[in-house]
Protein backbone atom coordinates (compact mmCIF):
# COMPACT_ATOMS: atom_id res chain seq x y z
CA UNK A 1 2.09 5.54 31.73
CA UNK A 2 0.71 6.12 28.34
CA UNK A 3 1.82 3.61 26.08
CA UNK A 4 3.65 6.59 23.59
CA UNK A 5 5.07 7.50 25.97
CA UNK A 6 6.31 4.45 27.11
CA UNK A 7 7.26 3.87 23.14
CA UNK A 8 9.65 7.24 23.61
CA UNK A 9 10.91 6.34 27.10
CA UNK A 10 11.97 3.28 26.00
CA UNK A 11 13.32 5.05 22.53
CA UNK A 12 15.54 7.02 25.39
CA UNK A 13 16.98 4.24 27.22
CA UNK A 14 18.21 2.13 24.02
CA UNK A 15 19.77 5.30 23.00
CA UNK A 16 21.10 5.51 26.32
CA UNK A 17 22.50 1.84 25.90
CA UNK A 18 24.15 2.54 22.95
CA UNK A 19 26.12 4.75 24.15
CA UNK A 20 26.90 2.92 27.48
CA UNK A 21 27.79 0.15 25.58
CA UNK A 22 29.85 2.07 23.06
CA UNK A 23 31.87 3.42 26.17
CA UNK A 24 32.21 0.24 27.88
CA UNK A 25 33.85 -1.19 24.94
CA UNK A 26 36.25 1.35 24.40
CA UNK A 27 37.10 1.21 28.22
CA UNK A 28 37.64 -2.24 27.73
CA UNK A 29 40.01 -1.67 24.56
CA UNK A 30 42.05 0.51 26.64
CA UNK A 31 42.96 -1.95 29.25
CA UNK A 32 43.59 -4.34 26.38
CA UNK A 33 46.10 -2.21 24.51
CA UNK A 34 43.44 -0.24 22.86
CA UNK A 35 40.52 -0.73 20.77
CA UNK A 36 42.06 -2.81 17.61
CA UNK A 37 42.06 -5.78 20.07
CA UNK A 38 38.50 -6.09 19.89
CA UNK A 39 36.84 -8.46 18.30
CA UNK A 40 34.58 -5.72 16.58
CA UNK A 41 34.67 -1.88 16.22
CA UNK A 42 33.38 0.00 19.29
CA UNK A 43 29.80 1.05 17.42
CA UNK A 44 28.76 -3.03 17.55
CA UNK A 45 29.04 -3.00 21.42
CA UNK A 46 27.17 0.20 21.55
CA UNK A 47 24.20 -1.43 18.82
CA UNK A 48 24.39 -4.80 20.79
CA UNK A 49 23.06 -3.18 24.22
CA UNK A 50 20.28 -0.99 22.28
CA UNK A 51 19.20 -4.35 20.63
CA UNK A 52 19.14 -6.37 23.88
CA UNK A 53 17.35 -3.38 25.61
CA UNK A 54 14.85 -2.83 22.74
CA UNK A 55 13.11 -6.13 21.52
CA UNK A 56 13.03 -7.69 24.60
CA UNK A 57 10.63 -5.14 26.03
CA UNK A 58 9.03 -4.55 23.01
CA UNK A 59 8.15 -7.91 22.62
CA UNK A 60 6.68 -7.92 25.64
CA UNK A 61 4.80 -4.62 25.24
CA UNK A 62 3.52 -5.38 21.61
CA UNK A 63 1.89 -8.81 23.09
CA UNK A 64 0.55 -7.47 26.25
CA UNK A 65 -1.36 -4.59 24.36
CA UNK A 66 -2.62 -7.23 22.10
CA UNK A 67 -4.09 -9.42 24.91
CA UNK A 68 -5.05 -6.65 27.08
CA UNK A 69 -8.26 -5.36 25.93
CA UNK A 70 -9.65 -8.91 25.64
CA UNK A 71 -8.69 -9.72 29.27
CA UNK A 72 -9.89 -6.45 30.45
CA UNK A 73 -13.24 -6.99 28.70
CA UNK A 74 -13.20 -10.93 30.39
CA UNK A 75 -12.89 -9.34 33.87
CA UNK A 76 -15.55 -6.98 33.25
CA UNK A 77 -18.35 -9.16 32.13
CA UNK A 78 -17.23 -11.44 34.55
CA UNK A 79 -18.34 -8.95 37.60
CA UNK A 80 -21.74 -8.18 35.64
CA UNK A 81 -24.73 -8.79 37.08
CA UNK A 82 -26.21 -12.40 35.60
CA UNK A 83 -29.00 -10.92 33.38
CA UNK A 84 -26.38 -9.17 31.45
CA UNK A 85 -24.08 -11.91 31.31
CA UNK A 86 -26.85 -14.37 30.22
CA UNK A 87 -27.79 -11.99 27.34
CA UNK A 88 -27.01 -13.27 23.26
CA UNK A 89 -23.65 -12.64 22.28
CA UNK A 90 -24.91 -9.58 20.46
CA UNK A 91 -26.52 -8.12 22.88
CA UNK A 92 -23.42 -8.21 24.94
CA UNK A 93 -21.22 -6.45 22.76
CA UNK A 94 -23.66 -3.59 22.57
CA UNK A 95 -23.50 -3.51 26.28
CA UNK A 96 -19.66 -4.23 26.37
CA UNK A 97 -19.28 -0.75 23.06
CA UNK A 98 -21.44 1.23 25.69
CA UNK A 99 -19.44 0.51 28.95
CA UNK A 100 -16.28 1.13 26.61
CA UNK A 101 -17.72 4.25 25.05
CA UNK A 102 -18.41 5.54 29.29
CA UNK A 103 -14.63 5.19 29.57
CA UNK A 104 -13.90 6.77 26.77
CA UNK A 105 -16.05 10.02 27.47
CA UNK A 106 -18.37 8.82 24.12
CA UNK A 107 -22.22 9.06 24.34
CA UNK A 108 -23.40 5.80 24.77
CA UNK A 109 -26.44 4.01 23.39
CA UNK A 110 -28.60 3.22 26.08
CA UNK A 111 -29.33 5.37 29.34
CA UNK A 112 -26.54 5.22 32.10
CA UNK A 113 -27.40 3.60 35.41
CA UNK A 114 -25.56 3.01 38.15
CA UNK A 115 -24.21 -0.87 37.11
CA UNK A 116 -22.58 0.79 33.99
CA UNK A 117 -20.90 3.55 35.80
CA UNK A 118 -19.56 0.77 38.01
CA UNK A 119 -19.09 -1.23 35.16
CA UNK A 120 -16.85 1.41 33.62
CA UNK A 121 -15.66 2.86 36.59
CA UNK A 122 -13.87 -0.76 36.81
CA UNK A 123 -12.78 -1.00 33.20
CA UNK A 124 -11.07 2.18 34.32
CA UNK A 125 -9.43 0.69 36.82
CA UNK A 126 -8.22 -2.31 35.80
CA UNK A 127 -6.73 0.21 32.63
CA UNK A 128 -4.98 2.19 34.57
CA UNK A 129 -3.55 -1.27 36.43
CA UNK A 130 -2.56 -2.57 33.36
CA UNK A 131 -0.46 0.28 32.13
CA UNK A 132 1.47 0.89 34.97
CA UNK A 133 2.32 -2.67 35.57
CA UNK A 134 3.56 -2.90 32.02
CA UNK A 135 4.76 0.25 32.41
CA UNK A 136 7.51 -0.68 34.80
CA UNK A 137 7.91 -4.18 33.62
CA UNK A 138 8.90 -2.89 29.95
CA UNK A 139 11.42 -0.76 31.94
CA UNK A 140 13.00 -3.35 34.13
CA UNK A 141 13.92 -5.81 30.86
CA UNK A 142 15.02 -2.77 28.99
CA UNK A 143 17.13 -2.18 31.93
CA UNK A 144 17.97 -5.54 32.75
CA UNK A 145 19.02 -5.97 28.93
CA UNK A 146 21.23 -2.88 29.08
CA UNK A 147 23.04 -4.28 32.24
CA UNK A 148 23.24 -8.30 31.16
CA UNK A 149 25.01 -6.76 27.95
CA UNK A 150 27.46 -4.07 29.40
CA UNK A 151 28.45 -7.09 32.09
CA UNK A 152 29.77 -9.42 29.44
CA UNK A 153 31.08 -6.87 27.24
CA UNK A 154 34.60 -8.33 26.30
CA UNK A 155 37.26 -8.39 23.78
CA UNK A 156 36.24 -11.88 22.58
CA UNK A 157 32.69 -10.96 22.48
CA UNK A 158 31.75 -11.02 18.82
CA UNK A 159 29.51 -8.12 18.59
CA UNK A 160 29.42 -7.93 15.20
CA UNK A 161 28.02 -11.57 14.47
CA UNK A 162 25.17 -11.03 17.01
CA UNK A 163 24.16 -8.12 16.01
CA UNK A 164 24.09 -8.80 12.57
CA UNK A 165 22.26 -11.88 13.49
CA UNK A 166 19.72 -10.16 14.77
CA UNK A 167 18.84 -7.62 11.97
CA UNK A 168 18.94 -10.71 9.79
CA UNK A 169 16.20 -12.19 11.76
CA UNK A 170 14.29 -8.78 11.62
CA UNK A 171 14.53 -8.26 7.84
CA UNK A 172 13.65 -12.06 7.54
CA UNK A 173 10.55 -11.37 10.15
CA UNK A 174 9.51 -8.10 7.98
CA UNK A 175 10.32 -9.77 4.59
CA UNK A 176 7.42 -12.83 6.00
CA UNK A 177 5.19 -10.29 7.46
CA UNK A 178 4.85 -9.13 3.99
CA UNK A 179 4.44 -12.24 2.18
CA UNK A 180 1.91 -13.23 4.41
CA UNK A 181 -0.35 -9.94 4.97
CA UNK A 182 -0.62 -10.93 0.88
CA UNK A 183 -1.71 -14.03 1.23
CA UNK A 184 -4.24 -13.14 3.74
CA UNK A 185 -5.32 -10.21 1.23
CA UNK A 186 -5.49 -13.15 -1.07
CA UNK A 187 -7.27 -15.55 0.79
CA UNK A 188 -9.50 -12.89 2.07
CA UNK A 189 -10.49 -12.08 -1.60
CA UNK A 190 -11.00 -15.43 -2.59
CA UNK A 191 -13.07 -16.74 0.32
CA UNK A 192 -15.54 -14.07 -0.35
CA UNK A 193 -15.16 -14.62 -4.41
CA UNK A 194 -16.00 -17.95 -4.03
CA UNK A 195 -18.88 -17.26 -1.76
CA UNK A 196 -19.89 -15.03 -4.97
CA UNK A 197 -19.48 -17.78 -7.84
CA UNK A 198 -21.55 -20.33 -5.37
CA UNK A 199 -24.43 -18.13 -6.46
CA UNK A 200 -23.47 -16.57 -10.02
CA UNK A 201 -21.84 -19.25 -12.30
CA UNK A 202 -18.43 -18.34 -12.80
CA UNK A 203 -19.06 -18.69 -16.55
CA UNK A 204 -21.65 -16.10 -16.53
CA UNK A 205 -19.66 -13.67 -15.09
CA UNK A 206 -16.30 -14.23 -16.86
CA UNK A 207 -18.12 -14.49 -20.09
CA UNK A 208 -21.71 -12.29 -19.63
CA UNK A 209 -21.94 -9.12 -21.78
CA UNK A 210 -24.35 -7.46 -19.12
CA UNK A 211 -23.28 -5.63 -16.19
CA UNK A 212 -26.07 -5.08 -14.34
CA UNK A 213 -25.52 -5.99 -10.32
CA UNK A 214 -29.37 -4.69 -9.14
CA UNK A 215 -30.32 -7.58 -6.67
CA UNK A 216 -33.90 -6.80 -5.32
CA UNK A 217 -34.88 -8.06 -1.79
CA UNK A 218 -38.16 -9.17 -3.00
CA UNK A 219 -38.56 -11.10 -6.11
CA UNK A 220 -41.63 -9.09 -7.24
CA UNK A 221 -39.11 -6.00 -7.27
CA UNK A 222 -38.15 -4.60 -10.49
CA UNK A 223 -34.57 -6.05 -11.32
CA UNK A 224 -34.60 -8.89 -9.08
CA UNK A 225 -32.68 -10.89 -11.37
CA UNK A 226 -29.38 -8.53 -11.44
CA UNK A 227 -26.52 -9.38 -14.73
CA UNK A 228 -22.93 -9.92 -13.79
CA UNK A 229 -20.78 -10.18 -16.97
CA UNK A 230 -17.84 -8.55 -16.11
CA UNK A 231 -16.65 -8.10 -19.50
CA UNK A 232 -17.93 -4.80 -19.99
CA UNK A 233 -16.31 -3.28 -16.91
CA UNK A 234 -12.93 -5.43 -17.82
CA UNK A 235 -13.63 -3.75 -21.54
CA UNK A 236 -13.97 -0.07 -20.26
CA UNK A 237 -10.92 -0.29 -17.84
CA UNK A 238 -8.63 -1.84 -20.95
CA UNK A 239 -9.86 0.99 -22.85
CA UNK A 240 -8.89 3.38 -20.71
CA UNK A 241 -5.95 2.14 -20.08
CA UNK A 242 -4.92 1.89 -23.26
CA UNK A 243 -6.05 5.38 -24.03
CA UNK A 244 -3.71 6.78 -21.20
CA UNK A 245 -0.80 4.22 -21.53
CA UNK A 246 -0.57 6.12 -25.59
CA UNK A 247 -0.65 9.42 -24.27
CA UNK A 248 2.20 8.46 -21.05
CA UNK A 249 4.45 6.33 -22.54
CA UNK A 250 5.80 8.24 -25.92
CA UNK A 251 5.93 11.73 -23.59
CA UNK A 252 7.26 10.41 -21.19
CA UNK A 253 10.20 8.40 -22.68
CA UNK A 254 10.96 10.95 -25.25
CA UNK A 255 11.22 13.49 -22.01
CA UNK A 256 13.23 11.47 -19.89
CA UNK A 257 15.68 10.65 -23.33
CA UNK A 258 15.52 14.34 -23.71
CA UNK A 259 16.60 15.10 -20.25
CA UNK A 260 18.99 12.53 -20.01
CA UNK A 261 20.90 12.81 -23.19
CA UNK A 262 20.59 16.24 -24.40
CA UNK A 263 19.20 18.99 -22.33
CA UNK A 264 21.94 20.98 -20.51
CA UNK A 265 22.30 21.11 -16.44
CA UNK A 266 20.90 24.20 -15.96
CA UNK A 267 17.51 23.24 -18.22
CA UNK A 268 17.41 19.65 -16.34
CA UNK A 269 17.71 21.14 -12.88
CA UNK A 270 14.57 23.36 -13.56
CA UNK A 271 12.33 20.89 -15.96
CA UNK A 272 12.13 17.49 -14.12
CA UNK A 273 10.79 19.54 -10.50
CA UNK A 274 8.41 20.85 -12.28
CA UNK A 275 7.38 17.50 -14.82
CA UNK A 276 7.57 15.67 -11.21
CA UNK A 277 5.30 18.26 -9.48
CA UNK A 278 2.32 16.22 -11.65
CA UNK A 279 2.82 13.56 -9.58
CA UNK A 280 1.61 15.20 -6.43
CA UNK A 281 -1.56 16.56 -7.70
CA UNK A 282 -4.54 15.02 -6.25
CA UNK A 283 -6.37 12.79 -8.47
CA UNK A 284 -9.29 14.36 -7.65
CA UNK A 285 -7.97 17.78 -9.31
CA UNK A 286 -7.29 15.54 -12.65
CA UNK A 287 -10.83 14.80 -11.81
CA UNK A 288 -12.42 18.38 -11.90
CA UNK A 289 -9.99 19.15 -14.99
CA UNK A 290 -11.16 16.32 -17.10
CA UNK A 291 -15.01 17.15 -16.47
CA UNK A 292 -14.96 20.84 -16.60
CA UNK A 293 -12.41 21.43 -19.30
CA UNK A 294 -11.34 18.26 -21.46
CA UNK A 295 -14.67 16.77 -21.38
CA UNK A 296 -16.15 19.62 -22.78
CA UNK A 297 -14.07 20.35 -25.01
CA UNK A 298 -13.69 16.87 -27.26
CA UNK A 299 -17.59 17.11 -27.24
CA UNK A 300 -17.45 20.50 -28.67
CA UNK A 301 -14.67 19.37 -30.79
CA UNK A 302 -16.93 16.07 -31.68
CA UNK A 303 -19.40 18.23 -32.58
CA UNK A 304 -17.79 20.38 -35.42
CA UNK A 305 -17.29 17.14 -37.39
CA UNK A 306 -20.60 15.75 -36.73
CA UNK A 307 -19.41 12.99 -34.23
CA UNK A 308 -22.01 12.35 -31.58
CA UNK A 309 -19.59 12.28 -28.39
CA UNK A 310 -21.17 11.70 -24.99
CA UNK A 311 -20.63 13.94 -22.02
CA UNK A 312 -18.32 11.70 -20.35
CA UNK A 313 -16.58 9.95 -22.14
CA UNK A 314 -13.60 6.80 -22.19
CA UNK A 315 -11.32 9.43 -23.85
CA UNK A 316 -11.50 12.66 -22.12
CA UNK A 317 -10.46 10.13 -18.69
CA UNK A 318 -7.68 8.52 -20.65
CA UNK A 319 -6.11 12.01 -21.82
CA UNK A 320 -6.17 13.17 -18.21
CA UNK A 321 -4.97 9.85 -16.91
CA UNK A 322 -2.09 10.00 -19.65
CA UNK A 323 -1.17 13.12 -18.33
CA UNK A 324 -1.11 12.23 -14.82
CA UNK A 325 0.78 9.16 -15.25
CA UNK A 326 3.83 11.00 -17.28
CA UNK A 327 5.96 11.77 -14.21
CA UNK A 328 5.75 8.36 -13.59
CA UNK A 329 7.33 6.88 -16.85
CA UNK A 330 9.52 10.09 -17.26
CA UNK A 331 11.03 9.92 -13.65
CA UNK A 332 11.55 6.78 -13.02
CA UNK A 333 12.94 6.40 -17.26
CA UNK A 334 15.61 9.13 -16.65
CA UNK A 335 16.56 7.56 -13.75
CA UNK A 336 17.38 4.38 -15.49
CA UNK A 337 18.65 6.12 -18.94
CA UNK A 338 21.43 7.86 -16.47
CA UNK A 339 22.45 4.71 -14.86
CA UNK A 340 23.46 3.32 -17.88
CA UNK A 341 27.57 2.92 -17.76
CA UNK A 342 29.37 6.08 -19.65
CA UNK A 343 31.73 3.70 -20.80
CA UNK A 344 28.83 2.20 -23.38
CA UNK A 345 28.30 5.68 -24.83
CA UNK A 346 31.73 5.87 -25.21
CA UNK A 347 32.71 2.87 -26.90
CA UNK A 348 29.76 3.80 -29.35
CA UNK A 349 31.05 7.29 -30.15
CA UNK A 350 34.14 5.63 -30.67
CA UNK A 351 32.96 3.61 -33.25
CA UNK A 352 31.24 5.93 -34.99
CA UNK A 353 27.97 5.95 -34.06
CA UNK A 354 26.18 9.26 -34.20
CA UNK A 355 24.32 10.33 -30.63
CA UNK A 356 20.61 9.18 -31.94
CA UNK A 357 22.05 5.80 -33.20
CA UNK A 358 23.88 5.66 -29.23
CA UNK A 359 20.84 6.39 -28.08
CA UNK A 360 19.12 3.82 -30.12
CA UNK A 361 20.79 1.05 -30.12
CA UNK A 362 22.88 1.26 -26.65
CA UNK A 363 21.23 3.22 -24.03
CA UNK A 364 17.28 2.19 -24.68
CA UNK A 365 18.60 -1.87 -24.69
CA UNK A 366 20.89 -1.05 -21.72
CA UNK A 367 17.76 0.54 -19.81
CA UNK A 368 15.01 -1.34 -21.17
CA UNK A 369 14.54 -3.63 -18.11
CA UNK A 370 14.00 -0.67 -16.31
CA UNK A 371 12.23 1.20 -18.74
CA UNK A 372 9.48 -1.77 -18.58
CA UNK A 373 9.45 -1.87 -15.09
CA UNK A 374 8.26 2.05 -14.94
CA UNK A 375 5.65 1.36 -17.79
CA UNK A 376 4.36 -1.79 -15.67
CA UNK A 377 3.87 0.67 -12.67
CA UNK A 378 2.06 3.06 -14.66
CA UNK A 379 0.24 0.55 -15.83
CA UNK A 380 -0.84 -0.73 -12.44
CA UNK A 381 -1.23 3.26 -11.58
CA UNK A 382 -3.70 3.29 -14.61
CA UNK A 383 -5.61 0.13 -13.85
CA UNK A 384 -6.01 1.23 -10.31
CA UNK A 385 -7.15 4.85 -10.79
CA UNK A 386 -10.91 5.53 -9.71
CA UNK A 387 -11.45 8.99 -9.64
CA UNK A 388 -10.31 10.61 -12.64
CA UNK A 389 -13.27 7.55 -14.11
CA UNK A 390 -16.18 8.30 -11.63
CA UNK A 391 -15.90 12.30 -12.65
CA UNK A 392 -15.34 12.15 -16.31
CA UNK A 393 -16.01 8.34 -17.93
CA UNK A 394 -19.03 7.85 -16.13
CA UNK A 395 -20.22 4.62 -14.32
CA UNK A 396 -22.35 3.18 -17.26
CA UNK A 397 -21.08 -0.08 -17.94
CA UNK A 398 -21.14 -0.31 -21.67
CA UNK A 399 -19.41 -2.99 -23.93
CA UNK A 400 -17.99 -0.45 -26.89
CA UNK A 401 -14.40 0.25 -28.14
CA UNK A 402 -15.75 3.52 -29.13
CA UNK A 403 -13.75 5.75 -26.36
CA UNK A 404 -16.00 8.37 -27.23
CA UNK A 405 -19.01 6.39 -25.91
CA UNK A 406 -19.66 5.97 -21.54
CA UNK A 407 -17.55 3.44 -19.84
CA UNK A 408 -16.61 2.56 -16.62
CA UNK A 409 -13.65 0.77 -14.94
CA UNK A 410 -13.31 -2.32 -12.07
CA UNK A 411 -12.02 0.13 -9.44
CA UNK A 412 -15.21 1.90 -9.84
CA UNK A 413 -17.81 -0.89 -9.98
CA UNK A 414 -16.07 -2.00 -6.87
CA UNK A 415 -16.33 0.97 -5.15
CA UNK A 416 -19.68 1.61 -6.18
CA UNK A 417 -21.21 -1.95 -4.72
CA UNK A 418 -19.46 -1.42 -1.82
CA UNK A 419 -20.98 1.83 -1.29
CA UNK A 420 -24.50 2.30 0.79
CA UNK A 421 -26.79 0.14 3.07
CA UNK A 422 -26.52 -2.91 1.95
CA UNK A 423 -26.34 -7.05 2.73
CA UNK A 424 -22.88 -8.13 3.05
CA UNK A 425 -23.53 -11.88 1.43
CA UNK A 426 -26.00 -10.03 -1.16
CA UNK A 427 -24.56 -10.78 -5.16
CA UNK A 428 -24.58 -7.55 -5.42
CA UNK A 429 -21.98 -6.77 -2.87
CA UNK A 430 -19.79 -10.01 -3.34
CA UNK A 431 -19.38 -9.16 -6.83
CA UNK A 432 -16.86 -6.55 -5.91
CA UNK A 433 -14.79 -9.15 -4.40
CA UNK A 434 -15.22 -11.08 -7.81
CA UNK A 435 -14.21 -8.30 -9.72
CA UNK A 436 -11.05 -8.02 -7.28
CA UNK A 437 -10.12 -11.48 -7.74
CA UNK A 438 -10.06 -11.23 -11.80
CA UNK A 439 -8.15 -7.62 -11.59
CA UNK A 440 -5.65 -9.73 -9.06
CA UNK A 441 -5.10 -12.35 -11.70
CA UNK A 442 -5.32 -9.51 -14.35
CA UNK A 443 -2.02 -7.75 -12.99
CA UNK A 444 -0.47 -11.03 -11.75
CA UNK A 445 -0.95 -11.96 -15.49
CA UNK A 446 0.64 -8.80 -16.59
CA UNK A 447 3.80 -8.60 -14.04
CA UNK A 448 4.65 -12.36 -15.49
CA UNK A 449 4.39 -10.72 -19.27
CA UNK A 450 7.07 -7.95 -18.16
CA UNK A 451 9.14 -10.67 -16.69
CA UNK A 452 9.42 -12.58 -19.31
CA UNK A 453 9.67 -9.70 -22.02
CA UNK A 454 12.58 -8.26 -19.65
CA UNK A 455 14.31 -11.37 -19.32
CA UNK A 456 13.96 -12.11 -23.05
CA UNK A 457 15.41 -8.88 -24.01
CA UNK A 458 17.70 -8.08 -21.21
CA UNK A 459 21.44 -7.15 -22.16
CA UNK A 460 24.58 -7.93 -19.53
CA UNK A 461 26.93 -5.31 -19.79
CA UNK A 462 29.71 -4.68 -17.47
């Protein structure tokens, strides 16, 4: 059996024991004196047998897809020929991706003779073993969970602890699963940072005014000796940042204040759809608009008052980045402004206090920990953007505050060294790691600013 279906079939029969369950219980309430005499309400019974049908067999089918292709692959190579088993390691995998790609229909590298076809013919085989035995073993625990939990269905069975018990232990399982994937993004980063900074001194590149990462494989190449100061590329993404977070933040709070507080229904029902529809452009259309139109046009602009403004330039990608990031601040702002307690607007009308000075002095410090928390995320949204850069700042990496001059951003370097044929342990390629690392501690550095700022200025109100 295919292992979606499997997924689905097994889907079916926890649905099935939920409802077994759920009957069992109630049929046991009624010889009781009815269902009250149960230790927990008939729906625990019912979510008790779908749990002890569920994660039992999934478990078990989650681990023995993870182990199968290796042990698959063992018995494989194992009934190879000695010549091919006594090739390098290398060498072996390329045999091992063409007797895989066979199975899978693929064109293989080499020419097909007869020991591959046999070769695959038994990979096949042994496939087609292994589903169907998990196949019917993931069916007899879910069945043999549905059945051990319907037997000792009772009215002292606490339901309700276990299975609250258990979706503790899954949100504690999911909350660790997150908290370590980022570590291992972490660690990942840093390994290969550190394999960086073993060859460029981590003073050079933290403090080095030249971004030039052109490593040449021969040292009588032009640029063999390639510049990595990242302050340049740190200088160009702050810049456009900066340039975007002016143009976002005062449109987008005075919206959402606008929306919240004094628009009418009918105006707010039809306005924040369409602000919000912003948010599900492509970035890549923000691209084309800030290279084709905006571009253009503050050159053209430049030009009437004699300012020499390049052709792609730190502003034109802010403006557009501004705009892109409004229905971010706006949304998540008016979200925040409404939550604030009608009581607080009350009590200031009732004192006197005229709707700007509410507005002022009650709602904005009622919602600014929010209000921070949606400028952080544009932030982050700002920081992270590449295309919008590539198609309208350029990739030049120049150290200016001008924002009518060429910049570029981190996102893009990194995307740009990771880009084409070449050496994974080159500088050149490690340095994106690098610049990952320092845009990690960057945003780490500015998450602990808004936490501090929000605790600093945060207001209890009840």
């Amino acid at each position: 059996m295919n292992p979606t279906i499997l997924l689905f079939t097994l889907l079916m029969l926890s649905a099935m024991g939920f409802y077994l369950g759920r009957q069992k219980s109630y049929a046991v309430g009624n010889k009781n004196g009815g269902v009250q005499h149960l230790h927990s309400r008939p729906t625990y019974y019912g979510s008790l047998t779908a749990l002890w049908c569920a994660i039992p067999a999934l478990i078990v089918f989650f681990f023995w897809l993870f182990f199968e292709s290796s042990i698959i692959t063992n018995l494989v190579i194992s009934n190879l020929p000695d010549p091919i088993r006594e090739l390098p390691p290398d060498r072996l995998n390329l045999v091992v991706n063409d007797i895989k790609n066979l199975v899978s229909g693929n064109i293989v590298s080499g020419k097909i003779d007869p020991g591959m076809k046999a070769a695959a013919d038994h990979y096949q085989s042994l496939s087609t073993v292994s589903h169907a035995s998990l196949s019917v073993i993931v069916i007899v625990i879910a069945i043999a969970g549905m059945m051990l939990v319907q037997r000792i269905i009772s009215p002292d069975l606490r339901a309700r602890n276990h299975v609250e018990r258990v979706i503790q232990f899954i949100l504690i399982a999911c909350s660790t699963i997150a908290i370590f994937t980022t570590i291992g993004i972490v660690l990942s980063v840093l390994y290969e940072a550190i394999r960086f900074f073993k060859v460029i001194p981590l003073t050079e590149f933290v403090t080095g005014l030249d971004w030039s990462p052109q490593m040449a494989i021969r040292a009588d190449q032009v640029g063999s000796s390639g510049a990595f100061g990242s302050v340049p590329v740190f200088m160009g993404t702050i810049l456009i940042s900066a340039i975007a977070m002016c143009v976002a933040v005062p449109i987008g709070l005075m919206s959402a204040i606008y929306l919240s507080e004094y628009a009418g229904r009918e105006f707010r029902n039809v306005v924040k759809p369409l602000l919000e529809i912003l948010a599900g452009i492509p970035t890549v259309v923000y691209g084309f608009f800030a290279a084709l139109i905006v571009a253009p046009m503050i050159r053209d602009t430049g030009g009437v008052f004699g300012l020499d403004v390049s052709s792609e330039s730190a502003l034109a990608a802010g403006l557009v980045m501004g705009i892109m990031i409004i229905p971010f601040i706006s949304s998540l702002s008016d979200d925040v402004i409404n939550a604030v307690p009608m009581s607080l607007r009350e009590g200031a009308y009732g004192l006197g206090s005229t709707k700007s000075e509410t507005i002022r002095q009650v709602i904005i410090p009622a919602a600014l920990p929010g209000i921070v928390g949606g400028v952080l995320l544009a932030v982050s949204r700002a920081i992270g953007e590449t295309m919008i850069v590539v198609m309208a700042a350029g990739m030049a990496a120049n150290l200016t505050v001008n924002p009518l001059n060429t910049v570029t951003t981190v996102t893009v370097q990194i995307v740009t060294l990771l880009v084409g044929d070449q050496e994974f342990d080159s500088p050149k390629t490690l340095a994106a790691f690098a610049l990952g690392l320092m845009l990690f501690i960057v945003t780490l550095i500015l998450n602990i600013i808004a936490l501090v700022v929000v605790r600093k200025y945060r207001e209890q109100y009840e």
